[in-house]
N, C-alpha and C. Protein backbone atom coordinates (compact mmCIF):
# COMPACT_ATOMS: atom_id res chain seq x y z
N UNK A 1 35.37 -24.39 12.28
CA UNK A 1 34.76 -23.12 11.93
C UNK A 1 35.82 -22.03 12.08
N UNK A 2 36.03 -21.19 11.15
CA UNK A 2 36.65 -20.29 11.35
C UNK A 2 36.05 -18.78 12.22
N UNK A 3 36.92 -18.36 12.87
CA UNK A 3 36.77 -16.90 13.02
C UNK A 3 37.25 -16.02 12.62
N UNK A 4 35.98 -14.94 12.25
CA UNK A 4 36.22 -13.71 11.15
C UNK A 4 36.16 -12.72 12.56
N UNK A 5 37.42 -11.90 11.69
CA UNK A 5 37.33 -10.89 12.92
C UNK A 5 37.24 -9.59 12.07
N UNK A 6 36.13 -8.44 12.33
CA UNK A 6 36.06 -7.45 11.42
C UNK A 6 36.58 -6.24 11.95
N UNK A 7 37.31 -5.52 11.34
CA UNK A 7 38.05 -4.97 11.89
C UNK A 7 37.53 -3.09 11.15
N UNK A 8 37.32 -2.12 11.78
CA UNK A 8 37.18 -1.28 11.11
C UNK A 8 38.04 0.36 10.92
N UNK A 9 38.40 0.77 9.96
CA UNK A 9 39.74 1.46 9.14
C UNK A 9 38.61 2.73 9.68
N UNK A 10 39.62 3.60 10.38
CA UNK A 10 38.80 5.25 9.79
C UNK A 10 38.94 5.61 9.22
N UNK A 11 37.84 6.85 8.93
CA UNK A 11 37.29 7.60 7.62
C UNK A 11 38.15 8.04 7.19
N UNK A 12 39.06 8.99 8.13
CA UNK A 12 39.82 9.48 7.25
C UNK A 12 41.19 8.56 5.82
N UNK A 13 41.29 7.30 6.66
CA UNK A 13 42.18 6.45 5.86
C UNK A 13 41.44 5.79 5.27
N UNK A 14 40.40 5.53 5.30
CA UNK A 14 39.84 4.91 4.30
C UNK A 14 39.09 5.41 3.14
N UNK A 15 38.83 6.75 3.25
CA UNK A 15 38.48 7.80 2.25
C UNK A 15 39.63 8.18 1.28
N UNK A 16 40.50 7.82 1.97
CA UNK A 16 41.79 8.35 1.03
C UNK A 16 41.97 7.73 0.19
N UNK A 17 41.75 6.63 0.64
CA UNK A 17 42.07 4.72 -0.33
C UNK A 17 41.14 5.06 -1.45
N UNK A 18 39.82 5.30 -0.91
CA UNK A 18 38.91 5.11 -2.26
C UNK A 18 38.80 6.76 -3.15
N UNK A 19 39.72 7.28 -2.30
CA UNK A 19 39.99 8.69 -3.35
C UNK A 19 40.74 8.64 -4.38
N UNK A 20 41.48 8.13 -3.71
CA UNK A 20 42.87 7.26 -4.81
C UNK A 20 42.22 6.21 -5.79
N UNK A 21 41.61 5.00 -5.22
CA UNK A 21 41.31 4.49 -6.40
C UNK A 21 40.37 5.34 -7.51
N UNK A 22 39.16 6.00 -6.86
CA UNK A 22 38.44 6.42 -7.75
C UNK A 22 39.20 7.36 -8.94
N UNK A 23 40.28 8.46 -8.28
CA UNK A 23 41.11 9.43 -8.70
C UNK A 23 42.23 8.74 -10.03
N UNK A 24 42.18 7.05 -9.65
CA UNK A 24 42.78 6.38 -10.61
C UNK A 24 42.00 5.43 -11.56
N UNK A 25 40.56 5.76 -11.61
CA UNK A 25 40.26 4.98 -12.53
C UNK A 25 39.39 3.95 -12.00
N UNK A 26 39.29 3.74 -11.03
CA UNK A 26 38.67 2.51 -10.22
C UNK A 26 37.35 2.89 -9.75
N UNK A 27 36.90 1.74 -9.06
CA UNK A 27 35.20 1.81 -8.79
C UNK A 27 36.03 1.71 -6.64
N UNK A 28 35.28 1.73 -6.04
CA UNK A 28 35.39 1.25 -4.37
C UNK A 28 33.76 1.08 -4.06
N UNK A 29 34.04 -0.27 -3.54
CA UNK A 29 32.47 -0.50 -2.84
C UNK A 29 33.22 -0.28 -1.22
N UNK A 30 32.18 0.53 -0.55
CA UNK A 30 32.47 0.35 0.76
C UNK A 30 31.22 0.08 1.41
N UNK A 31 31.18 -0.35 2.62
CA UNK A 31 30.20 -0.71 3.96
C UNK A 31 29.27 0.61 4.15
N UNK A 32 27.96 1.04 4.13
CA UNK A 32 27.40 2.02 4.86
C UNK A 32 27.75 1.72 6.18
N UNK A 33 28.16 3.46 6.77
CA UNK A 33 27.74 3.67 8.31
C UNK A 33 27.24 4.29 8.42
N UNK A 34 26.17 4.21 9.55
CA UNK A 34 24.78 5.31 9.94
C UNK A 34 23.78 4.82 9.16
N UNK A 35 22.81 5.60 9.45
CA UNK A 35 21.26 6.25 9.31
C UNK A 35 20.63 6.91 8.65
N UNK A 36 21.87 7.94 7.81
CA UNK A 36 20.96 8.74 7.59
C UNK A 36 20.44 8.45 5.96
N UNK A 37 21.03 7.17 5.40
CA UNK A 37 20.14 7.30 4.26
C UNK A 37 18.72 6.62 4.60
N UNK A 38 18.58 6.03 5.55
CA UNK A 38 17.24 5.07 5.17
C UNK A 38 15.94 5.72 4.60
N UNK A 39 15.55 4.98 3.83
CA UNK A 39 15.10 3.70 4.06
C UNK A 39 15.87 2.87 3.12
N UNK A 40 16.71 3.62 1.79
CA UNK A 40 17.52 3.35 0.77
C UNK A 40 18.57 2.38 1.40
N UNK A 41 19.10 2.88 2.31
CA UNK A 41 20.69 2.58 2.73
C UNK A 41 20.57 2.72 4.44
N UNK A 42 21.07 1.26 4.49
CA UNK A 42 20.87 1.09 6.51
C UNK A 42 22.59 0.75 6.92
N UNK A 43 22.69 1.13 8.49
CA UNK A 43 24.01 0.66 8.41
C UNK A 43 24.65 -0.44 8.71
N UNK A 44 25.69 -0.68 8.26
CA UNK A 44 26.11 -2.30 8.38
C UNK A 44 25.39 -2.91 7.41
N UNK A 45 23.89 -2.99 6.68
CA UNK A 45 23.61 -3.78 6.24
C UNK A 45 23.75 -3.89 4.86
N UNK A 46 24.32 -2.83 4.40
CA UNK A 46 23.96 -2.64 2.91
C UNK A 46 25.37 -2.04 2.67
N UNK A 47 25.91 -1.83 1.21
CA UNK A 47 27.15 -1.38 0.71
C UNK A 47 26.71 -0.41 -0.62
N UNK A 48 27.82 0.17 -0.84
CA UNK A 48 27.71 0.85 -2.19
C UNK A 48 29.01 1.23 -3.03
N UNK A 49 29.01 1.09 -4.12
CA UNK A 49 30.02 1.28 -5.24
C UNK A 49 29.97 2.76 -5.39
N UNK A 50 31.06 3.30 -5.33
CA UNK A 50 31.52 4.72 -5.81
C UNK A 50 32.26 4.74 -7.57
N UNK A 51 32.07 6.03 -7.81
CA UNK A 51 32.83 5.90 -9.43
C UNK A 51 33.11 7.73 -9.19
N UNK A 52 34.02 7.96 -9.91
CA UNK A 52 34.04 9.43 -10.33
C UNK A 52 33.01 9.74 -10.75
N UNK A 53 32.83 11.21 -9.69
CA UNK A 53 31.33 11.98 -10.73
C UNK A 53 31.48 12.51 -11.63
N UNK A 54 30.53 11.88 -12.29
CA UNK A 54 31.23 12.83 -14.03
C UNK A 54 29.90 13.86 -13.68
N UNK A 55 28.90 13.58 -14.74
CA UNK A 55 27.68 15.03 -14.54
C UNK A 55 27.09 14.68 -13.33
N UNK A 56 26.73 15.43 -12.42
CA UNK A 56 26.31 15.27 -10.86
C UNK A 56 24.79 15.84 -11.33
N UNK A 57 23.80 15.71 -11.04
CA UNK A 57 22.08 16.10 -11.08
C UNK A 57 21.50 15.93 -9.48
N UNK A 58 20.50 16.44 -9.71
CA UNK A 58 19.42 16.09 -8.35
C UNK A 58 19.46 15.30 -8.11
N UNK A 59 19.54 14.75 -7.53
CA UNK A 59 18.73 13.14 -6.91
C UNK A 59 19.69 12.23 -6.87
N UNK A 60 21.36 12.67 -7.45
CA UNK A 60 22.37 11.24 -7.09
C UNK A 60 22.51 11.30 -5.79
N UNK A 61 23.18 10.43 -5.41
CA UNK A 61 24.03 9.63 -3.82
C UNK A 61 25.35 10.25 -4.20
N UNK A 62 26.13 10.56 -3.42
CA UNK A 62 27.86 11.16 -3.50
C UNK A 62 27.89 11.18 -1.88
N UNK A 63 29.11 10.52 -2.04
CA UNK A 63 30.17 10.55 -0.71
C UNK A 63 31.16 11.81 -1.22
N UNK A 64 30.93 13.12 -0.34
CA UNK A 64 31.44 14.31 -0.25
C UNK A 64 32.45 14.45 1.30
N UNK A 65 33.12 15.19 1.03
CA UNK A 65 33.86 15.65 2.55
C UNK A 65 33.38 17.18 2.80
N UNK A 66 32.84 17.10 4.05
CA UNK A 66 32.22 18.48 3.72
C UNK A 66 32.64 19.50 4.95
N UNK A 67 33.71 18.64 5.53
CA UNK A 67 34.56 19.84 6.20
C UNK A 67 35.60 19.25 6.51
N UNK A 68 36.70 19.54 6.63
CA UNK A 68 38.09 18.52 7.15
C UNK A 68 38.43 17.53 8.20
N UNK A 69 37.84 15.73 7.30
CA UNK A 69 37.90 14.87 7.90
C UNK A 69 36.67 14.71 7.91
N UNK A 70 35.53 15.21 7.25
CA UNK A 70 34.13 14.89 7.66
C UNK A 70 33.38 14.54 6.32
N UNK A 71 33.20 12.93 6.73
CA UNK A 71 32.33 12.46 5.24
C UNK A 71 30.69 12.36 5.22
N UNK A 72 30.63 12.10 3.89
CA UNK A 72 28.96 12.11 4.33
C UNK A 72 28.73 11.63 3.32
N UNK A 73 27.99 10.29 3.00
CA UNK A 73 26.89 9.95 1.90
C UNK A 73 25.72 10.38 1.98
N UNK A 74 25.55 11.19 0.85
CA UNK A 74 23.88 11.68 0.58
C UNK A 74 23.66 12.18 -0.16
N UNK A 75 22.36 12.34 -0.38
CA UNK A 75 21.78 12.94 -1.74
C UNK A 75 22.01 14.25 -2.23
N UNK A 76 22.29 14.58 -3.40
CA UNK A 76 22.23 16.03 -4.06
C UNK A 76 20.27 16.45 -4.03
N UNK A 77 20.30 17.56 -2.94
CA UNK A 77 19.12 18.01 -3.59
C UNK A 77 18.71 19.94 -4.17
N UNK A 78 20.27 20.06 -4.52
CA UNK A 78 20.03 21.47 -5.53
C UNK A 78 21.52 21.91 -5.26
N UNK A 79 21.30 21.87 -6.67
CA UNK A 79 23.11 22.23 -7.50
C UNK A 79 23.15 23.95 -7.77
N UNK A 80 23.64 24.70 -7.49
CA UNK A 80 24.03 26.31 -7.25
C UNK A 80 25.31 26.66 -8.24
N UNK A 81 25.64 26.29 -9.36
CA UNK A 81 27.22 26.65 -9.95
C UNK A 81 27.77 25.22 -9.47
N UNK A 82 29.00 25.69 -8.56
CA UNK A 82 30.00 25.38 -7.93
C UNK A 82 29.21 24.77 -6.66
N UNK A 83 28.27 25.56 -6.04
CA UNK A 83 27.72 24.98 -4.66
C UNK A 83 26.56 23.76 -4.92
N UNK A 84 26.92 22.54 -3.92
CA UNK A 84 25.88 21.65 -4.52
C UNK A 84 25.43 21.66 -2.69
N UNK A 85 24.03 21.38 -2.31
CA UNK A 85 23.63 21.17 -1.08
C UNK A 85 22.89 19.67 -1.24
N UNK A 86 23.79 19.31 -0.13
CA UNK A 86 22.75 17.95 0.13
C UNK A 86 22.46 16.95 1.55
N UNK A 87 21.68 16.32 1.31
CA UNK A 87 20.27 15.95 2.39
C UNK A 87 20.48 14.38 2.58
N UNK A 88 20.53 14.26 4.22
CA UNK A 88 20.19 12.15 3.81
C UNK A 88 18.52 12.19 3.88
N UNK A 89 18.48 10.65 2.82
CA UNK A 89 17.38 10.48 3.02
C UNK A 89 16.59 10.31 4.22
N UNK A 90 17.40 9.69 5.79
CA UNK A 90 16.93 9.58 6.71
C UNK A 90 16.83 10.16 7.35
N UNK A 91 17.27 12.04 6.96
CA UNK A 91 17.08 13.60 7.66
C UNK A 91 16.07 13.83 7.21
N UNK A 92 15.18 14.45 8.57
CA UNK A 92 13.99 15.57 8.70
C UNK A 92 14.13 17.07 8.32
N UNK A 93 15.65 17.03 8.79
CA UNK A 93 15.72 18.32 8.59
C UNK A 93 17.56 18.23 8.32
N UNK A 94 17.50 19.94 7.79
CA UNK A 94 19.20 19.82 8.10
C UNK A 94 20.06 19.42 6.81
N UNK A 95 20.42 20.05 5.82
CA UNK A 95 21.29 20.26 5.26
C UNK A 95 22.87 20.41 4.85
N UNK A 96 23.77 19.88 4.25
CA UNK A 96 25.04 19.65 3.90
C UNK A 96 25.21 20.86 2.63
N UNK A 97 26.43 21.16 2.73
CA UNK A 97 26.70 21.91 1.45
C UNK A 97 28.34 21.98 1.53
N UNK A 98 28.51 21.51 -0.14
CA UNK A 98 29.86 21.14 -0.49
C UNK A 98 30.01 21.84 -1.68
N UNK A 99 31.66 21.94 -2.50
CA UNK A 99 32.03 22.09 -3.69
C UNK A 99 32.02 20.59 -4.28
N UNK A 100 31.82 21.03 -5.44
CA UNK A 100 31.48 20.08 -6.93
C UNK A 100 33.32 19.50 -6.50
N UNK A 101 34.47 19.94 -5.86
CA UNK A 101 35.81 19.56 -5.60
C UNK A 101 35.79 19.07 -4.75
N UNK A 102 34.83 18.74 -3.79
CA UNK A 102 34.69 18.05 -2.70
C UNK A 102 34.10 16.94 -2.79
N UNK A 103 33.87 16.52 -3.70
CA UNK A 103 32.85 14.86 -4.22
C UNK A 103 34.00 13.87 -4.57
N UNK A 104 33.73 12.83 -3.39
CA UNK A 104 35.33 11.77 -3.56
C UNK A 104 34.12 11.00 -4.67
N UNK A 105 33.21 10.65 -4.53
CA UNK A 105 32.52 9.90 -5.70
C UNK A 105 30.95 10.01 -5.74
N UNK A 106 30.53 9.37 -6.63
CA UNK A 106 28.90 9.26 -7.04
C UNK A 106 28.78 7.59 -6.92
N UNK A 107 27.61 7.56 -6.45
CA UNK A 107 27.26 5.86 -5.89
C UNK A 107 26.82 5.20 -7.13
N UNK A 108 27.22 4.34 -7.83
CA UNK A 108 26.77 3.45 -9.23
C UNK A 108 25.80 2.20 -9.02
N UNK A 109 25.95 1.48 -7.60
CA UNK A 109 25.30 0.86 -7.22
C UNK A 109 25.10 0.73 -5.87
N UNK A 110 23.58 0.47 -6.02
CA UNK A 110 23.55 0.17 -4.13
C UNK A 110 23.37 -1.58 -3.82
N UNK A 111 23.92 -1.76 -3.20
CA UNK A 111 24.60 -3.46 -2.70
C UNK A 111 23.71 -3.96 -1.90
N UNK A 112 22.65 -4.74 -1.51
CA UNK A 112 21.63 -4.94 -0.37
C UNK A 112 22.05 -6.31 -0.04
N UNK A 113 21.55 -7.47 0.85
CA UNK A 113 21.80 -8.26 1.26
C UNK A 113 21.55 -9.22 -0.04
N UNK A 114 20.81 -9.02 -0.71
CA UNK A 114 20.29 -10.48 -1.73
C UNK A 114 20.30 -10.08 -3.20
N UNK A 115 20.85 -8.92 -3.50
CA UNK A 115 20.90 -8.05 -5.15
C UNK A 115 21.67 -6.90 -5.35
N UNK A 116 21.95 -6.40 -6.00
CA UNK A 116 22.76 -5.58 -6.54
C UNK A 116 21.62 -4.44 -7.56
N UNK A 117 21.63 -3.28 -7.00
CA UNK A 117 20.93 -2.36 -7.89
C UNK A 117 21.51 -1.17 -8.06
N UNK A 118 21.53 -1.09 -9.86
CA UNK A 118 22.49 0.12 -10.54
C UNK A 118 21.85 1.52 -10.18
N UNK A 119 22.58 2.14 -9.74
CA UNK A 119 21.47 3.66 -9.82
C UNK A 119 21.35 3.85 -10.28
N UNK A 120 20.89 3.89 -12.07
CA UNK A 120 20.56 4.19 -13.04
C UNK A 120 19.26 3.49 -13.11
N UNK A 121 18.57 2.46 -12.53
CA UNK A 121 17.47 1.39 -12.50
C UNK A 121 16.57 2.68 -12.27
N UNK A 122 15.33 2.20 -13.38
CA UNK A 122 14.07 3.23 -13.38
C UNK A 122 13.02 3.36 -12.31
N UNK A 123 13.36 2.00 -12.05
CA UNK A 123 12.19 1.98 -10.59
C UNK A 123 13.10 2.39 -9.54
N UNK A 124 14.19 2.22 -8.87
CA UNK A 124 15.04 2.86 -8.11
C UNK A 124 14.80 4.74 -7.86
N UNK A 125 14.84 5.01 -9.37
CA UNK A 125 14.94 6.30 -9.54
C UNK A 125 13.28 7.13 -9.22
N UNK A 126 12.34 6.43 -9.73
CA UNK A 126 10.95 6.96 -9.04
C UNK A 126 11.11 6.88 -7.92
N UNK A 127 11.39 5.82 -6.86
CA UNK A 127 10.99 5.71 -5.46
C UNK A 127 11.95 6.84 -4.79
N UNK A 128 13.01 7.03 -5.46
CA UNK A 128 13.86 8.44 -4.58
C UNK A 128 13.09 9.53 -5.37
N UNK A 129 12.67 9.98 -6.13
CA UNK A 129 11.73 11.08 -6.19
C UNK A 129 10.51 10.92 -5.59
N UNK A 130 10.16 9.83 -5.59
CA UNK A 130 8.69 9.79 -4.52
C UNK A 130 9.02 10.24 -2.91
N UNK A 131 9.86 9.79 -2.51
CA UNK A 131 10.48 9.71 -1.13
C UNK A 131 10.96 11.33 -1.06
N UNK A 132 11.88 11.85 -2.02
CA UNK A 132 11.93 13.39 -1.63
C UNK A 132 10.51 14.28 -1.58
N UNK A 133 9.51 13.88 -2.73
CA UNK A 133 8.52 14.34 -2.61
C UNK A 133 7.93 14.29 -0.95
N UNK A 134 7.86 13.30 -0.23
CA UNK A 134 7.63 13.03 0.93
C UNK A 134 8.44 13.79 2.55
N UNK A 135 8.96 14.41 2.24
CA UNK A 135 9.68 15.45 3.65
C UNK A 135 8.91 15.30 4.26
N UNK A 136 7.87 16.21 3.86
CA UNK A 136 6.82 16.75 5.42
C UNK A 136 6.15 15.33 6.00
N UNK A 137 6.28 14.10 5.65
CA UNK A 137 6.18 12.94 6.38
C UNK A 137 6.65 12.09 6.55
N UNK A 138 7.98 12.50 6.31
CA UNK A 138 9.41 11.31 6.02
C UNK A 138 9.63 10.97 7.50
N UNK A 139 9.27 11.59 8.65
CA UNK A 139 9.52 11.07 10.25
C UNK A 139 8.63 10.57 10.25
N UNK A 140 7.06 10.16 10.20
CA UNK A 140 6.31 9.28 10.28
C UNK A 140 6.91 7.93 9.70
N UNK A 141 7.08 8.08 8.58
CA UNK A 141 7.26 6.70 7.65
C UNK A 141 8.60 6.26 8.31
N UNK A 142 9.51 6.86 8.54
CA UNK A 142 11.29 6.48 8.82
C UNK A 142 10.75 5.88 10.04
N UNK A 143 9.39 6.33 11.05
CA UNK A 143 9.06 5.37 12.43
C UNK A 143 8.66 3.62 11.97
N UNK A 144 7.78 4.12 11.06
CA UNK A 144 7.66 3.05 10.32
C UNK A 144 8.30 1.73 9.90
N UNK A 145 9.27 1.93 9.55
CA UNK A 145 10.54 1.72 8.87
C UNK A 145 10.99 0.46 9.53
N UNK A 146 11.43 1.54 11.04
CA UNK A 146 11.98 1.17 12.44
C UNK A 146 11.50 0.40 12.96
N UNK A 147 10.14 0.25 12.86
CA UNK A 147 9.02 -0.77 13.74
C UNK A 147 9.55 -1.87 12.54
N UNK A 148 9.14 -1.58 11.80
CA UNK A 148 8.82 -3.16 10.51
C UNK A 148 10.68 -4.09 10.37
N UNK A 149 11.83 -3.29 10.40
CA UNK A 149 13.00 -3.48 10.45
C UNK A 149 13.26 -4.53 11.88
N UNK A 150 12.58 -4.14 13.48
CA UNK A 150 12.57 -4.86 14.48
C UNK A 150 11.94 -5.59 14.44
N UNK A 151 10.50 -5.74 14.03
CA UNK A 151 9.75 -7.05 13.77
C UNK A 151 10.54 -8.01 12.73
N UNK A 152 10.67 -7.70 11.38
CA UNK A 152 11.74 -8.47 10.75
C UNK A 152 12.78 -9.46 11.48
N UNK A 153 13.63 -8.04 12.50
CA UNK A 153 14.05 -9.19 13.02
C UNK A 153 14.57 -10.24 14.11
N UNK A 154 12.85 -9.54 14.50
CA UNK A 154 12.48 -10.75 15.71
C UNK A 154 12.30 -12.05 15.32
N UNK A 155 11.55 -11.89 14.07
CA UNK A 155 11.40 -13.25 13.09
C UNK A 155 12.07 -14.28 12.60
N UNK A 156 13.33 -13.29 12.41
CA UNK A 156 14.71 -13.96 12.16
C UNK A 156 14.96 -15.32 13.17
N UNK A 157 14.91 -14.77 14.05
CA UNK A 157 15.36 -15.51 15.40
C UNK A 157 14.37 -17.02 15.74
């Protein structure tokens, strides 16, 4: 049996990598870290493909730097000109706000343990407008989430 040893790159060097590729033409799937997209995106467990943002709208995913050395995957939820503000799905509260020059990429796909789904997928795209529709009870359900995620995987075992 072999041993895998995982080793993990910081943000800041590893943002650069996929700035560069994206900046050259390329796609970068990287690893989620954190929380704050769930229920979409958990950490460690799930990945996502970046691409240059070409037209940015409501409701995409973008990995932005939104202060020096500070990344963040999350949602666009209202574009201003130049100013875009945005929200994880797994925030109650609390807001990000970046330049449209500050977007290392837009997420093309989200990577889960057993499929691959384009963000462009129609049912994808209702359930994140259903879910923003949902704020004022997005901490109930995200408890939710949490309970059904630990039972899962007690089961496992």
């Amino acid at each position: 049996m072999m041993n895998v040893r995982k080793r993990e790159i910081p943000n800041d060097i590893l943002m650069a990598q996929v700035k560069s590729a994206i900046d050259n033409g390329q796609t970068a799937t990287i690893n989620v870290k954190g929380y704050s997209m769930r229920p979409f995106l958990d950490n460690t467990r799930h990945k996502v493909t970046l691409a240059a943002p070409g037209v940015l709208t409501v409701g995409d995913a973008i990995m932005a730097e939104i202060s020096k050395g500070i990344f963040v995957l999350h949602r666009i939820i209202a574009i201003h000109g130049d100013v875009i503000t945005l929200m994880g799905d797994g925030n109650v509260r609390g807001t990000e706000v970046c330049k449209r020059s500050d977007v290392i990429g837009i997420v093309t796909h989200y990577i889960y343990e057993n499929k691959t789904v384009p963000a462009t997928d129609k049912w994808l795209k209702k359930e994140i407008r259903i879910w923003r529709k949902l704020l004022f009870m997005r901490r109930y359900l995200l408890y939710i989430y949490k309970v059904l995620i630990k039972i899962k995987f007690l089961f496992k075992k």
